[in-house]
PDB file of N, CA and C in Angstrom:
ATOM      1  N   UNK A   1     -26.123-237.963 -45.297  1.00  0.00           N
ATOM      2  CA  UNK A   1     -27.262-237.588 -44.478  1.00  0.00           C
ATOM      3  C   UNK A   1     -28.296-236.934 -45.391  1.00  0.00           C
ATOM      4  N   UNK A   2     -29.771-237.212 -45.653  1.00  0.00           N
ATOM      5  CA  UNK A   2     -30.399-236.789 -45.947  1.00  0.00           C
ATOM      6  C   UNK A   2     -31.086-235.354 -45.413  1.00  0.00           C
ATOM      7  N   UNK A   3     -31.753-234.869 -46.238  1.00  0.00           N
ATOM      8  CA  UNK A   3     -32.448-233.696 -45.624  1.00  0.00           C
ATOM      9  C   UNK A   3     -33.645-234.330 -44.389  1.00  0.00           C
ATOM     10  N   UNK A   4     -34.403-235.395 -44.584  1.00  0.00           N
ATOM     11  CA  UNK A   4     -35.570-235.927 -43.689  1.00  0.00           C
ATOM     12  C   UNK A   4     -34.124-235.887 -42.068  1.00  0.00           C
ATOM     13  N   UNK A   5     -33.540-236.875 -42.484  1.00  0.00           N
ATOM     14  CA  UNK A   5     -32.297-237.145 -41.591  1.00  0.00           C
ATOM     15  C   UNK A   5     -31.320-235.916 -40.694  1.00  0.00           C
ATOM     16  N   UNK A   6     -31.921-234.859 -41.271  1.00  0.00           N
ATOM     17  CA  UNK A   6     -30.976-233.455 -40.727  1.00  0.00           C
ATOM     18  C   UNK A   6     -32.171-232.742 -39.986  1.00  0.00           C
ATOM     19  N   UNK A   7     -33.345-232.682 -40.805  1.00  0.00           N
ATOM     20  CA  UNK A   7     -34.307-232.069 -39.985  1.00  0.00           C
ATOM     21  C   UNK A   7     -34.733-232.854 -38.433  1.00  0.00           C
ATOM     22  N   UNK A   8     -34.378-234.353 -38.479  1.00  0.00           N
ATOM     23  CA  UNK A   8     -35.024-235.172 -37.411  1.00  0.00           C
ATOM     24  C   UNK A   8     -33.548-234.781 -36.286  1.00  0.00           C
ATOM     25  N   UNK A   9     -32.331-234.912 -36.682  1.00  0.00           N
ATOM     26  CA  UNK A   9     -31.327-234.746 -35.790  1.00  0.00           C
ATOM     27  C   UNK A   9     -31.201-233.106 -35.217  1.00  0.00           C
ATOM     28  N   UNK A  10     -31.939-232.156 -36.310  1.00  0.00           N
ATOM     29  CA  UNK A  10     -31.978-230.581 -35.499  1.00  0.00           C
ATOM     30  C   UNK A  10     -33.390-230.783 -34.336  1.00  0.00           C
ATOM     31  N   UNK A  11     -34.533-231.660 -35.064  1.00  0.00           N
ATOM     32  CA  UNK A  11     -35.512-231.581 -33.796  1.00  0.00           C
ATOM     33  C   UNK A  11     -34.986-232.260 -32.721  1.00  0.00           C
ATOM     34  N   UNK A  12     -34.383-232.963 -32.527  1.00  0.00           N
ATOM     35  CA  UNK A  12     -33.775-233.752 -31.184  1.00  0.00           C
ATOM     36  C   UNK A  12     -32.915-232.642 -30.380  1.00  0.00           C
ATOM     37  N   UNK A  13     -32.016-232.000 -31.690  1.00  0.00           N
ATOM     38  CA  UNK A  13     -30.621-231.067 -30.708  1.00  0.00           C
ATOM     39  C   UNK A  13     -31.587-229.773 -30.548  1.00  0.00           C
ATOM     40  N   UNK A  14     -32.449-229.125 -31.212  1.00  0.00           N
ATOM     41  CA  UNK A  14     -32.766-227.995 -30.813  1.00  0.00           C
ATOM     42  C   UNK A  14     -33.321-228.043 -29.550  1.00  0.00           C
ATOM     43  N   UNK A  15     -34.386-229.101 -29.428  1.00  0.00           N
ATOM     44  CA  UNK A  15     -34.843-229.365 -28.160  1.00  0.00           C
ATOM     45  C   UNK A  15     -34.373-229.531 -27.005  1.00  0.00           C
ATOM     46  N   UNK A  16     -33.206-230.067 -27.052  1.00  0.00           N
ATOM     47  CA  UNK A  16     -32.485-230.314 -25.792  1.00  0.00           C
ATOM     48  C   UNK A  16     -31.339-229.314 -25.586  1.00  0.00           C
ATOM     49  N   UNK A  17     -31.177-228.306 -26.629  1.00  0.00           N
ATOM     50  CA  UNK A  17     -30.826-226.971 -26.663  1.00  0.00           C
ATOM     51  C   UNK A  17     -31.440-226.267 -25.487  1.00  0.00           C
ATOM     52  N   UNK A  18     -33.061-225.703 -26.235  1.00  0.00           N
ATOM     53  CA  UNK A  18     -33.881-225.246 -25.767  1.00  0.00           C
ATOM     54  C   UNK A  18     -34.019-225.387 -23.873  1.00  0.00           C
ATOM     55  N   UNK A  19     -34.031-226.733 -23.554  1.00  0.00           N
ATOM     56  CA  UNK A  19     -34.219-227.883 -22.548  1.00  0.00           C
ATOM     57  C   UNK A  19     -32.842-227.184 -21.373  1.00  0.00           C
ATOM     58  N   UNK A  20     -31.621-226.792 -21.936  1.00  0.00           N
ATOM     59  CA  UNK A  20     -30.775-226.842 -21.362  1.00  0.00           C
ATOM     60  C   UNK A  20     -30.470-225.408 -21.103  1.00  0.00           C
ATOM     61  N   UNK A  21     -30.925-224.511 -21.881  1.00  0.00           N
ATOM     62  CA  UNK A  21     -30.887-223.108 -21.808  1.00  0.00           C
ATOM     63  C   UNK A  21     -32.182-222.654 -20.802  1.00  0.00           C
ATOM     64  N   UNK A  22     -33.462-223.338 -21.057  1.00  0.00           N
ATOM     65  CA  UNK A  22     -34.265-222.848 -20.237  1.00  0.00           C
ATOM     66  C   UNK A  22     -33.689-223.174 -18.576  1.00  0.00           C
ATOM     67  N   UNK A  23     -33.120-223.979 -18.440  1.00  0.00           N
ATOM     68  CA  UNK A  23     -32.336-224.915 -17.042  1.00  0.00           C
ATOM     69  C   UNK A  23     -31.518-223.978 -16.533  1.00  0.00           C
ATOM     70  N   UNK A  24     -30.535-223.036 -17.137  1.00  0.00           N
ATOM     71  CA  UNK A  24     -30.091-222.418 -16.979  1.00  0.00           C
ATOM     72  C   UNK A  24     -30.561-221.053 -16.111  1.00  0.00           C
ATOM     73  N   UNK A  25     -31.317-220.382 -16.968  1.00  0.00           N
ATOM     74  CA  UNK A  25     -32.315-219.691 -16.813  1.00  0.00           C
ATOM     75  C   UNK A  25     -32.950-219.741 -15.703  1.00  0.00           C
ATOM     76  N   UNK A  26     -33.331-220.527 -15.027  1.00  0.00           N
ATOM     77  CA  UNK A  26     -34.138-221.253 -14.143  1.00  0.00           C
ATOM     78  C   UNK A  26     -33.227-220.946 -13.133  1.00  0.00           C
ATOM     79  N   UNK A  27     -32.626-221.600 -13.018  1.00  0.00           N
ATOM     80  CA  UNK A  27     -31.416-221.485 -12.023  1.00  0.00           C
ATOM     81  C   UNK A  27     -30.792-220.057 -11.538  1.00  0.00           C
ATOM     82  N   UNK A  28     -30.653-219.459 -12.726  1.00  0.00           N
ATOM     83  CA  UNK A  28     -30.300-217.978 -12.310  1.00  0.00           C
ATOM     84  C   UNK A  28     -31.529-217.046 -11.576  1.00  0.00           C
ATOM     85  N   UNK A  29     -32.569-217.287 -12.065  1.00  0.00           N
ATOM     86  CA  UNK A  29     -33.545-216.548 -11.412  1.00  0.00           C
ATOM     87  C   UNK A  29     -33.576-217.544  -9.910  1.00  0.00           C
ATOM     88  N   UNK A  30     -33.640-218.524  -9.571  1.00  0.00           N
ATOM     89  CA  UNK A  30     -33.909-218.774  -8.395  1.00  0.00           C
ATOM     90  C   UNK A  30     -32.901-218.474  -7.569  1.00  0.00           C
ATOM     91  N   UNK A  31     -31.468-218.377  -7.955  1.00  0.00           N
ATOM     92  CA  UNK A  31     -30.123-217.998  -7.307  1.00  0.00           C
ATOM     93  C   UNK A  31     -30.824-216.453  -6.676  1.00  0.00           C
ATOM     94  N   UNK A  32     -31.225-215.976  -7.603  1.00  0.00           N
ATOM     95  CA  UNK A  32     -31.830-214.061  -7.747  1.00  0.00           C
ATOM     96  C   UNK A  32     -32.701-213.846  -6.660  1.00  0.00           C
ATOM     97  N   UNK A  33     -33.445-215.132  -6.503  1.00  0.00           N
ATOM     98  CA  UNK A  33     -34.973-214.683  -5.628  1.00  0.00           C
ATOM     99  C   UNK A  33     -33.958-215.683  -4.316  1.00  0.00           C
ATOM    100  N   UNK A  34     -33.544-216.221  -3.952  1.00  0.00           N
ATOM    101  CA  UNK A  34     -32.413-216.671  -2.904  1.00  0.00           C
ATOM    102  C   UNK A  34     -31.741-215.165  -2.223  1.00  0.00           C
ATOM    103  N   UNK A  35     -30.708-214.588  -2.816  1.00  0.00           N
ATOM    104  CA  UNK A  35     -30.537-213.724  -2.619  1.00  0.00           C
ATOM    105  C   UNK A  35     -31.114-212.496  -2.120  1.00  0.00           C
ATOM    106  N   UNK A  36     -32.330-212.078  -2.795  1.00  0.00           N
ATOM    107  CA  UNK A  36     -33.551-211.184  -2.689  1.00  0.00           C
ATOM    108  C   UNK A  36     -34.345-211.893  -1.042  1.00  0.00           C
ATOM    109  N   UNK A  37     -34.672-213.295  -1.304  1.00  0.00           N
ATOM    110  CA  UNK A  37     -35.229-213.646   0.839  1.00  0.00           C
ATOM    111  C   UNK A  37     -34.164-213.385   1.667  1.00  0.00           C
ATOM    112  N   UNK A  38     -33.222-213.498   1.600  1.00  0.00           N
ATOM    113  CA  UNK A  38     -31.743-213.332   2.065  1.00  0.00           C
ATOM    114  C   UNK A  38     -31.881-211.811   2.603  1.00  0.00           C
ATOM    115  N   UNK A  39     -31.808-210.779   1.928  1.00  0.00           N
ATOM    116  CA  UNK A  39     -31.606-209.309   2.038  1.00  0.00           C
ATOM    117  C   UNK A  39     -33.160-208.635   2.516  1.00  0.00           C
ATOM    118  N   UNK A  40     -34.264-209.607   2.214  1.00  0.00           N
ATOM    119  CA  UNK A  40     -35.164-208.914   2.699  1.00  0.00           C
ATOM    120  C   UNK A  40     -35.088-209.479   4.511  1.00  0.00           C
ATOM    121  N   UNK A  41     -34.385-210.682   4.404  1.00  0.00           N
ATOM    122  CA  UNK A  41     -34.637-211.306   5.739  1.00  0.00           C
ATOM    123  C   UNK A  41     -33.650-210.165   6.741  1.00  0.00           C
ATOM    124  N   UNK A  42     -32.368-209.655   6.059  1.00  0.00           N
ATOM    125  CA  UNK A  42     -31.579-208.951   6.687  1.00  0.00           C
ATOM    126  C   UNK A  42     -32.169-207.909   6.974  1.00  0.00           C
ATOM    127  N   UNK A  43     -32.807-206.765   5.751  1.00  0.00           N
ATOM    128  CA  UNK A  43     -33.428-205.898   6.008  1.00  0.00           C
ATOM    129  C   UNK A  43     -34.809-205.817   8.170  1.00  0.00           C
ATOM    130  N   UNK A  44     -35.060-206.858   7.758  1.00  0.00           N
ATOM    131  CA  UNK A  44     -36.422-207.118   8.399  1.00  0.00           C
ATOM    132  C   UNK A  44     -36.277-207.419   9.812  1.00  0.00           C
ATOM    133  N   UNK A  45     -34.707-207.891   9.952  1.00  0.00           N
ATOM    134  CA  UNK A  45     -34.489-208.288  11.314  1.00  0.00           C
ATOM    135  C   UNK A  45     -33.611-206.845  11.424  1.00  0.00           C
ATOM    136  N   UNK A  46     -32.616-206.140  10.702  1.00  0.00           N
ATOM    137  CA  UNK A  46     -32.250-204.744  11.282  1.00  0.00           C
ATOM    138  C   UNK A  46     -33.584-203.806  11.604  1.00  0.00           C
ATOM    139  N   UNK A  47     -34.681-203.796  11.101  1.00  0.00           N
ATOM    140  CA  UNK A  47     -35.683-203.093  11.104  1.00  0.00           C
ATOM    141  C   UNK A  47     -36.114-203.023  12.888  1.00  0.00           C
ATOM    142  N   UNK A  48     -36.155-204.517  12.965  1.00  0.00           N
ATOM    143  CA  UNK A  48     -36.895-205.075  14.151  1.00  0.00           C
ATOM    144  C   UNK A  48     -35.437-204.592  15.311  1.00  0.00           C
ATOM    145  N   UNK A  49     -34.388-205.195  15.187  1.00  0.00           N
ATOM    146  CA  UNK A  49     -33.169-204.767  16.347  1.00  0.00           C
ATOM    147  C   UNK A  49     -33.439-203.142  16.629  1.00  0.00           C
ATOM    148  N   UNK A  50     -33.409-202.342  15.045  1.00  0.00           N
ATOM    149  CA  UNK A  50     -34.023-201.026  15.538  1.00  0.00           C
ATOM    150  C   UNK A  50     -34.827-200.437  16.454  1.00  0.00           C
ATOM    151  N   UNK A  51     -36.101-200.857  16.417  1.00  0.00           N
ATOM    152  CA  UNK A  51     -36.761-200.586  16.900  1.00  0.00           C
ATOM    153  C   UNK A  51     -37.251-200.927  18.428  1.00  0.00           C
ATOM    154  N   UNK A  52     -36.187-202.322  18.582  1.00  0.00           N
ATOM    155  CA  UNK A  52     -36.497-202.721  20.065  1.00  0.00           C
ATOM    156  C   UNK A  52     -35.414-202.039  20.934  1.00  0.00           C
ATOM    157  N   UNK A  53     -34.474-200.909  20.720  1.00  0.00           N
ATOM    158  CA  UNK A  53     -33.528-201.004  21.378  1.00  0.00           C
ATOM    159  C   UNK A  53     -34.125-199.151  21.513  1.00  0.00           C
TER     160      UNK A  53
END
């Protein structure tokens, strides 16, 4: 393997490194903000049962 040949096979893998970690990432924060409408939705309807009773 050449050096031209090592640099072209790290730009392919870093990228789809990069590609697969940001995916990740992604995913965890939207799991986060899922959770977060979830608890505000809970919050918002105990708020409301509160107050009508």
């Amino acid at each position: 393997m050449t050096l031209g040949d090592w640099f072209e096979y790290m730009k392919v893998y870093l990228r789809k490194q990069i590609v697969d970690e940001t995916e990740k990432l992604i995913e965890d924060m939207r799991s986060k903000s899922l959770r977060v409408r979830h608890h505000i939705a809970e919050q918002k309807q105990a708020k409301e049962e509160g107050s009508v009773n």
